[in-house]
PDB file of N, CA and C in Angstrom:
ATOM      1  N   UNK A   1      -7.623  24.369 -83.825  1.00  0.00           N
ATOM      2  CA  UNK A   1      -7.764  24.801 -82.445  1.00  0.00           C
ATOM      3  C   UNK A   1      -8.901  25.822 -82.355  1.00  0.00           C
ATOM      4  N   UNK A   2      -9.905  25.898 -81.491  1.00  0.00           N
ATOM      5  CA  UNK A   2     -10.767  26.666 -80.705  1.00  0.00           C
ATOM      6  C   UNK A   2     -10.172  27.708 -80.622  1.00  0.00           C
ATOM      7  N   UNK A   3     -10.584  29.339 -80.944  1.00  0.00           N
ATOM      8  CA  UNK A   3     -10.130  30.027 -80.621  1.00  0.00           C
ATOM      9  C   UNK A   3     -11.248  30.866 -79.310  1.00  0.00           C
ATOM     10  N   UNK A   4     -10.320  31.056 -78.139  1.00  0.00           N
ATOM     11  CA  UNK A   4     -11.487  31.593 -76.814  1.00  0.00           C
ATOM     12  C   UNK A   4     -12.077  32.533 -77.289  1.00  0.00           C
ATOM     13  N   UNK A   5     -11.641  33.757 -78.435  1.00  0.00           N
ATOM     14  CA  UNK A   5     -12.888  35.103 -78.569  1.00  0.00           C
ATOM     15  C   UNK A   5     -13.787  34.328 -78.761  1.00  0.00           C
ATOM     16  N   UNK A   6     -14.050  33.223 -79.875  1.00  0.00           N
ATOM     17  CA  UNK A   6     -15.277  32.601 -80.523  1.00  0.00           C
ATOM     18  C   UNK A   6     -16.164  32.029 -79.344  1.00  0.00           C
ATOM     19  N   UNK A   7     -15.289  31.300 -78.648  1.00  0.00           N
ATOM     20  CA  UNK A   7     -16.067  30.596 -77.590  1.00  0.00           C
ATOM     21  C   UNK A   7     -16.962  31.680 -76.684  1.00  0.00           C
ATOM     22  N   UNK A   8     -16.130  32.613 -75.862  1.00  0.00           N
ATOM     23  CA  UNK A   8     -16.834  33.773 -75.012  1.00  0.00           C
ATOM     24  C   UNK A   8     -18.013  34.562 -76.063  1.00  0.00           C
ATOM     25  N   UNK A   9     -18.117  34.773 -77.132  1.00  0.00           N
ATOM     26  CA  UNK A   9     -18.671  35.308 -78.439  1.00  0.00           C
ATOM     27  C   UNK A   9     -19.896  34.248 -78.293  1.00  0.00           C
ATOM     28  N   UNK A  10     -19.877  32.943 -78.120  1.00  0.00           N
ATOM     29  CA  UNK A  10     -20.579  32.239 -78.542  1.00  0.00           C
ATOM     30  C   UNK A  10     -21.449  32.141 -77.440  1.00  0.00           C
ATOM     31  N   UNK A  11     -20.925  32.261 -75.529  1.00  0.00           N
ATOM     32  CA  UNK A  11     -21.330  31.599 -74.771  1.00  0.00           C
ATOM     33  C   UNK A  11     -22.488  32.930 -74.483  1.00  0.00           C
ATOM     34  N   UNK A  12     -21.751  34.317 -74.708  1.00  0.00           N
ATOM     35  CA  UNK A  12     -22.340  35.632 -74.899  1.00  0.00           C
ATOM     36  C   UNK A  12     -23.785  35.497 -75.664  1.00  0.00           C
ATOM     37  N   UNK A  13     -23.664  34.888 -77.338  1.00  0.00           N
ATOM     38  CA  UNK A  13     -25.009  35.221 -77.832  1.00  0.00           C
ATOM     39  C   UNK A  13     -26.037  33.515 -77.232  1.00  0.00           C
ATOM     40  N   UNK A  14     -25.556  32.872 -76.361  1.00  0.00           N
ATOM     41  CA  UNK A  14     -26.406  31.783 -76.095  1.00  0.00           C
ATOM     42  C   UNK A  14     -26.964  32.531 -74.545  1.00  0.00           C
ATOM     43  N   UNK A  15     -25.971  33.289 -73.802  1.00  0.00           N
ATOM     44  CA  UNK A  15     -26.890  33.932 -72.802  1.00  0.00           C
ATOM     45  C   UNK A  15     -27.934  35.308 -73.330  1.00  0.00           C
ATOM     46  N   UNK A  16     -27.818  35.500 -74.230  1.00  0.00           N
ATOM     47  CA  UNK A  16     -28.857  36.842 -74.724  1.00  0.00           C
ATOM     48  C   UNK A  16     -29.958  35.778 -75.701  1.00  0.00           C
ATOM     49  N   UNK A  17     -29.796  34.772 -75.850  1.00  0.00           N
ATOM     50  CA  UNK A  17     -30.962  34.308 -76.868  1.00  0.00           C
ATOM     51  C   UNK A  17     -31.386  33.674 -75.373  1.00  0.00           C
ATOM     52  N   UNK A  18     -30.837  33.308 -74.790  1.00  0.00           N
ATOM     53  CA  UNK A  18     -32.151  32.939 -73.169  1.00  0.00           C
ATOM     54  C   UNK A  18     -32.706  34.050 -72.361  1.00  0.00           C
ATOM     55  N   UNK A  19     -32.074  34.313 -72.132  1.00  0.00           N
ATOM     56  CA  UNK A  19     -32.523  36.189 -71.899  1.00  0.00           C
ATOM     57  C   UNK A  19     -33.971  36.767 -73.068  1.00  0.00           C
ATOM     58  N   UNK A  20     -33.726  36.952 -74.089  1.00  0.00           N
ATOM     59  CA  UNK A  20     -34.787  36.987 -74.862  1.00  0.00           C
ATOM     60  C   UNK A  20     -35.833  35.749 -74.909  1.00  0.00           C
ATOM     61  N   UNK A  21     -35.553  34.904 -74.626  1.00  0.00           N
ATOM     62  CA  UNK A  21     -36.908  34.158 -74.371  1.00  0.00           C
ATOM     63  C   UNK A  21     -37.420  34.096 -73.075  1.00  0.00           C
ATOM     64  N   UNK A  22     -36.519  34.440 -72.005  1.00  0.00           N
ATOM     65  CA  UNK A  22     -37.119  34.801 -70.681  1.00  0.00           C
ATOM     66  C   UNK A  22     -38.218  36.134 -70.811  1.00  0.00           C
ATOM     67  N   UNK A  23     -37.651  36.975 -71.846  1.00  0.00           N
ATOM     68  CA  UNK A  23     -38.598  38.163 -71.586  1.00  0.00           C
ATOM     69  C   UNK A  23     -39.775  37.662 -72.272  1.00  0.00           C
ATOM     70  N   UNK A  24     -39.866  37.053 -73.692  1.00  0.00           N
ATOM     71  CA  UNK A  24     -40.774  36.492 -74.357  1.00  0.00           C
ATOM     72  C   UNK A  24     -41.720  35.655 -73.237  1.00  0.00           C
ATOM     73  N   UNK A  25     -41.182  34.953 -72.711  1.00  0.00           N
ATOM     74  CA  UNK A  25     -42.215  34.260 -71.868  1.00  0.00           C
ATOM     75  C   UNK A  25     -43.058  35.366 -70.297  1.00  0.00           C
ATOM     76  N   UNK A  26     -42.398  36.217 -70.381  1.00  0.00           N
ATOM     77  CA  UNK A  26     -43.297  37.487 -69.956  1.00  0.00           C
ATOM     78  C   UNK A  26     -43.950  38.104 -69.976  1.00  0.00           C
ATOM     79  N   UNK A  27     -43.762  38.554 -71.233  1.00  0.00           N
ATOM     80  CA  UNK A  27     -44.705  38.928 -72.120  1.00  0.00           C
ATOM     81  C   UNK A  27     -45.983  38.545 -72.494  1.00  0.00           C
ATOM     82  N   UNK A  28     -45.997  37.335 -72.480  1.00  0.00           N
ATOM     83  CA  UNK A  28     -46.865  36.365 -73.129  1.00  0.00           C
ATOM     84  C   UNK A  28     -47.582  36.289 -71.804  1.00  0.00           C
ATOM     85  N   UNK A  29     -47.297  36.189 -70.715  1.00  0.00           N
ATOM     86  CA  UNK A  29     -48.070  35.843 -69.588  1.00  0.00           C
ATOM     87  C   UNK A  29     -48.760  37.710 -69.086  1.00  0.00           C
ATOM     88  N   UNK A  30     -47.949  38.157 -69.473  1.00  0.00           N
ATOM     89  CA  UNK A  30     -48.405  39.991 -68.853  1.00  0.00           C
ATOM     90  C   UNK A  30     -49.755  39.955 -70.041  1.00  0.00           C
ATOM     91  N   UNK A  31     -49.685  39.881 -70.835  1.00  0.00           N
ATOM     92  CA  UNK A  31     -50.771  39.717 -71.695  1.00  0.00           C
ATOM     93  C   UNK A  31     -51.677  38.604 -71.820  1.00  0.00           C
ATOM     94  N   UNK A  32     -51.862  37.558 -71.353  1.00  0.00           N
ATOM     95  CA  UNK A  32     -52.532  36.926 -70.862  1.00  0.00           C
ATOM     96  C   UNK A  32     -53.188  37.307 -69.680  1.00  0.00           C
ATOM     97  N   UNK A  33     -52.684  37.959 -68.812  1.00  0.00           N
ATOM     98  CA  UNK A  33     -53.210  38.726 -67.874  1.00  0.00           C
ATOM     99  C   UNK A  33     -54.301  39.460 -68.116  1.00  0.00           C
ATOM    100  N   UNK A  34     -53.652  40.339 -69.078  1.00  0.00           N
ATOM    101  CA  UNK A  34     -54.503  41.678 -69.356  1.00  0.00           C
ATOM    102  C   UNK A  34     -55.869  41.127 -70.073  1.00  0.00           C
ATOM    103  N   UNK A  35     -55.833  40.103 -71.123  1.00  0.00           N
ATOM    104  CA  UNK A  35     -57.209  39.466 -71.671  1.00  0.00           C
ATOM    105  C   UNK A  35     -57.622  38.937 -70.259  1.00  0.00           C
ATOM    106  N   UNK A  36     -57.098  38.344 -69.365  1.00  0.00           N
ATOM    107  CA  UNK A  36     -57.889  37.869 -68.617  1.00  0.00           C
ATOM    108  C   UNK A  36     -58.959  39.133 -68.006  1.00  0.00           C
ATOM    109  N   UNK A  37     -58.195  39.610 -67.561  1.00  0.00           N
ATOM    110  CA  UNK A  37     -58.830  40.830 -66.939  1.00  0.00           C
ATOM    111  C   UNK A  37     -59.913  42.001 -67.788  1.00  0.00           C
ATOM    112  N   UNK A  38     -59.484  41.741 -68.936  1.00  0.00           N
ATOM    113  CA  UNK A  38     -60.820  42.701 -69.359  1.00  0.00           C
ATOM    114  C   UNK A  38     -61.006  42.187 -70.954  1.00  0.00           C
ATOM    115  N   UNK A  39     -61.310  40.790 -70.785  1.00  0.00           N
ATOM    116  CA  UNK A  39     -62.432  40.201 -71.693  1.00  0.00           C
ATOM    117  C   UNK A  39     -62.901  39.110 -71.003  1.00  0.00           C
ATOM    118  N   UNK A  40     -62.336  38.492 -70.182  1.00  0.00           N
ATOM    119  CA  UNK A  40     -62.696  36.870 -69.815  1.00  0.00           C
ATOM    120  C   UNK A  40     -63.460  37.217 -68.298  1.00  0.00           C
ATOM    121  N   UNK A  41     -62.796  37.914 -68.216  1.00  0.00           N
ATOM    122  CA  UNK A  41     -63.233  38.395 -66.454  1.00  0.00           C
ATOM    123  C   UNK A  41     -64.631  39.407 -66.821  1.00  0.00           C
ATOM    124  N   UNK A  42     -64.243  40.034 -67.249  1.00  0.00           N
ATOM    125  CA  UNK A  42     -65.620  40.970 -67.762  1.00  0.00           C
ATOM    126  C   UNK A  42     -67.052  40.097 -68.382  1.00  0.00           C
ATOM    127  N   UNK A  43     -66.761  39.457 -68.998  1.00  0.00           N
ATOM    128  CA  UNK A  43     -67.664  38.611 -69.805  1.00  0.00           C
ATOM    129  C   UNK A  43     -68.817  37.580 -68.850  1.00  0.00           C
ATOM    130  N   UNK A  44     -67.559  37.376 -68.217  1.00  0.00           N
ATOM    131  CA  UNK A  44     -68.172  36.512 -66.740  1.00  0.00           C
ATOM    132  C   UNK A  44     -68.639  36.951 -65.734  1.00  0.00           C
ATOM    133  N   UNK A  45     -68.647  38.473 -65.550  1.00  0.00           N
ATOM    134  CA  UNK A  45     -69.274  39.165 -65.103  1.00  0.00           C
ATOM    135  C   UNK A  45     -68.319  39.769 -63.224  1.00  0.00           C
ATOM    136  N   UNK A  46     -66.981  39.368 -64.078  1.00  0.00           N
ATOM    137  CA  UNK A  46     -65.764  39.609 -62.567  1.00  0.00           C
ATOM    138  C   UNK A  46     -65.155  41.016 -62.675  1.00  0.00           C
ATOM    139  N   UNK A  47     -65.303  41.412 -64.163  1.00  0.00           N
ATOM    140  CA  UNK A  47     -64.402  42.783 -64.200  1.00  0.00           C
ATOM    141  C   UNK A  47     -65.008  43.818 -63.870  1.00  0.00           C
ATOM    142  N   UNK A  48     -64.224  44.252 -63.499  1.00  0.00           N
ATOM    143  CA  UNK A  48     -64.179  46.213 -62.845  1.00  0.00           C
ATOM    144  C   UNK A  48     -65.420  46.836 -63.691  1.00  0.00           C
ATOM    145  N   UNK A  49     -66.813  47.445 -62.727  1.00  0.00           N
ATOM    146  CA  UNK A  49     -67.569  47.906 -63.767  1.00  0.00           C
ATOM    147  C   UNK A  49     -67.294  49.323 -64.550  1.00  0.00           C
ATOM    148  N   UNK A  50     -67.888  49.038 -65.303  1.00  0.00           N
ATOM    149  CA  UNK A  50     -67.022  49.954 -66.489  1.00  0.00           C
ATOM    150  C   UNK A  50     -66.276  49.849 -67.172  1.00  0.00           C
ATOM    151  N   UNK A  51     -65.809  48.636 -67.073  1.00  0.00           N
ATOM    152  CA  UNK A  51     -64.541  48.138 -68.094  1.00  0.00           C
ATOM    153  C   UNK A  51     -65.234  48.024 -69.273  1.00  0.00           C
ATOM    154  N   UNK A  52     -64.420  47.807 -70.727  1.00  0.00           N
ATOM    155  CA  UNK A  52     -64.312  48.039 -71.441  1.00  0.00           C
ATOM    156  C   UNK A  52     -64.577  46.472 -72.272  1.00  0.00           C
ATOM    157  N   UNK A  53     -65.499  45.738 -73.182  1.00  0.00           N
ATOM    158  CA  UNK A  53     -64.421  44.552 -73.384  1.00  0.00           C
ATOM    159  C   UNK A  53     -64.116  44.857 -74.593  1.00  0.00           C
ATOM    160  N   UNK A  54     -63.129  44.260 -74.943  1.00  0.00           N
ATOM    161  CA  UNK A  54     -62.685  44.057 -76.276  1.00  0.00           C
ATOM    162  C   UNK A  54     -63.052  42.974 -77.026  1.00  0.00           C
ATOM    163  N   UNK A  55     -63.497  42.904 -78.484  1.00  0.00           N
ATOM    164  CA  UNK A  55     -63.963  42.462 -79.004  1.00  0.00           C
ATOM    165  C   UNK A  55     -63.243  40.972 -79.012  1.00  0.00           C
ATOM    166  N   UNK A  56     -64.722  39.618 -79.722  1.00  0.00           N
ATOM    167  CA  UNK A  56     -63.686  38.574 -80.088  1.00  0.00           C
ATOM    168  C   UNK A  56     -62.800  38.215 -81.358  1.00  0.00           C
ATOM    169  N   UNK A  57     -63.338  39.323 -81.803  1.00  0.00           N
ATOM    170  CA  UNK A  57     -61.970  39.026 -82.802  1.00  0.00           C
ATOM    171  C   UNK A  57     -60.543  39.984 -82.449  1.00  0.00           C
ATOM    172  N   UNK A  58     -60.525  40.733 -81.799  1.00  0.00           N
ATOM    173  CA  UNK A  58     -59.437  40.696 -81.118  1.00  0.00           C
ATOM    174  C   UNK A  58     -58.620  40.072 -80.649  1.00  0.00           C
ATOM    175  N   UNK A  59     -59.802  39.360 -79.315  1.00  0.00           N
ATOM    176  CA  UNK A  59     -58.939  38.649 -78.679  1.00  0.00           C
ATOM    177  C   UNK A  59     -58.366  37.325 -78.977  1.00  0.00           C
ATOM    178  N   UNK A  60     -59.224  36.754 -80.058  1.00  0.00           N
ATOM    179  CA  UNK A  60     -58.924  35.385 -80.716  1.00  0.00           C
ATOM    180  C   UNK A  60     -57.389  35.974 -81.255  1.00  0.00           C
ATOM    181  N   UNK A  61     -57.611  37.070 -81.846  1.00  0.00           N
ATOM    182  CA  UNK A  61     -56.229  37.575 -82.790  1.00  0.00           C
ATOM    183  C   UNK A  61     -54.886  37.376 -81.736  1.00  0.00           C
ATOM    184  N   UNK A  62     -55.446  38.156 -80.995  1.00  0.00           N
ATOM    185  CA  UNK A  62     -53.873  38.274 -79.681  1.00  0.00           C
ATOM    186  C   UNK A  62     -53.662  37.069 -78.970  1.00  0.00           C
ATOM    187  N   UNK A  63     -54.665  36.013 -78.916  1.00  0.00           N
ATOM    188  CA  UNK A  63     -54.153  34.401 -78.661  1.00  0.00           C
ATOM    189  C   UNK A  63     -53.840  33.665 -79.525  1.00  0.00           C
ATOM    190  N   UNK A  64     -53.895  34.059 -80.719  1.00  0.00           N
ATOM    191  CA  UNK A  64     -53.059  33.563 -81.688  1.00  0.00           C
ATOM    192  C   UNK A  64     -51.654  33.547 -81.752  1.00  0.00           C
ATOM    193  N   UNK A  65     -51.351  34.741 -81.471  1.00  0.00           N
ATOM    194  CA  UNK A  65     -50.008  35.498 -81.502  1.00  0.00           C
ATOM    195  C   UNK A  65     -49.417  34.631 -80.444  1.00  0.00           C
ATOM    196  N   UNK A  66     -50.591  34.833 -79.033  1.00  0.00           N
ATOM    197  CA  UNK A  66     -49.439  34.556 -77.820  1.00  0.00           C
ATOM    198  C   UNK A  66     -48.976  32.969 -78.188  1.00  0.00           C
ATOM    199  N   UNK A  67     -50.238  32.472 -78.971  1.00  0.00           N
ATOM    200  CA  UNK A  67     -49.794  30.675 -79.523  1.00  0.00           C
ATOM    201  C   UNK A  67     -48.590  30.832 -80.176  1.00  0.00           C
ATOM    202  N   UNK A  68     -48.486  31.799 -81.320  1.00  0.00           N
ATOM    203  CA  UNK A  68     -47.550  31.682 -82.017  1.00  0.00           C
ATOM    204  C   UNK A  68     -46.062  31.813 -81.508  1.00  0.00           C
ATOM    205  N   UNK A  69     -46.192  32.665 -80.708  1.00  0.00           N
ATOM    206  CA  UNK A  69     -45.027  33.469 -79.873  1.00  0.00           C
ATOM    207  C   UNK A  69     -44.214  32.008 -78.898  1.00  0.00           C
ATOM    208  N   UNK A  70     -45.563  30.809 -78.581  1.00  0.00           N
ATOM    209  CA  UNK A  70     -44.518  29.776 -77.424  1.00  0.00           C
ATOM    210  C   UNK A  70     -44.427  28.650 -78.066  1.00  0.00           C
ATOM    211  N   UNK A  71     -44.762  28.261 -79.331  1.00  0.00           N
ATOM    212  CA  UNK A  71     -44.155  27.580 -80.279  1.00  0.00           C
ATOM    213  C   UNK A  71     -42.879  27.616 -80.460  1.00  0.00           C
ATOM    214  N   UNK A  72     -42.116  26.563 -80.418  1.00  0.00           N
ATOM    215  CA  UNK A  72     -40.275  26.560 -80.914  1.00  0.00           C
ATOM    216  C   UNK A  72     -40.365  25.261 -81.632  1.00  0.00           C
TER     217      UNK A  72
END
């Protein structure tokens, strides 16, 4: 027999592992943002003058990550 703690236990860590990939997929887009805005936008000649860019090996680095990060 099923015991209900296990089940509520179970239904508990399946709503916090979606929950954590809801924020993950936030993340990933808030930072996509931010390269947009001050390397891609800058480069192209859209960003805020005075901005800053950040290098491409940076940013190759942190789209790596965000690749890595929406891989399952």
């Amino acid at each position: 027999m099923i015991d209900p703690q296990h089940m509520n236990e179970g239904m508990e860590n399946l709503t916090q592992m979606a929950d954590l990939e809801w924020k993950v997929d936030v993340a990933v887009q808030e930072l996509r943002e931010i390269l947009k805005v001050y390397h891609y936008n800058a480069i192209n000649g859209f960003g805020t003058p005075g901005t800053l860019n950040m290098s491409a090996d940076v940013v190759t680095k942190l789209e790596n990550l965000l690749g890595s990060l929406l891989k399952k």
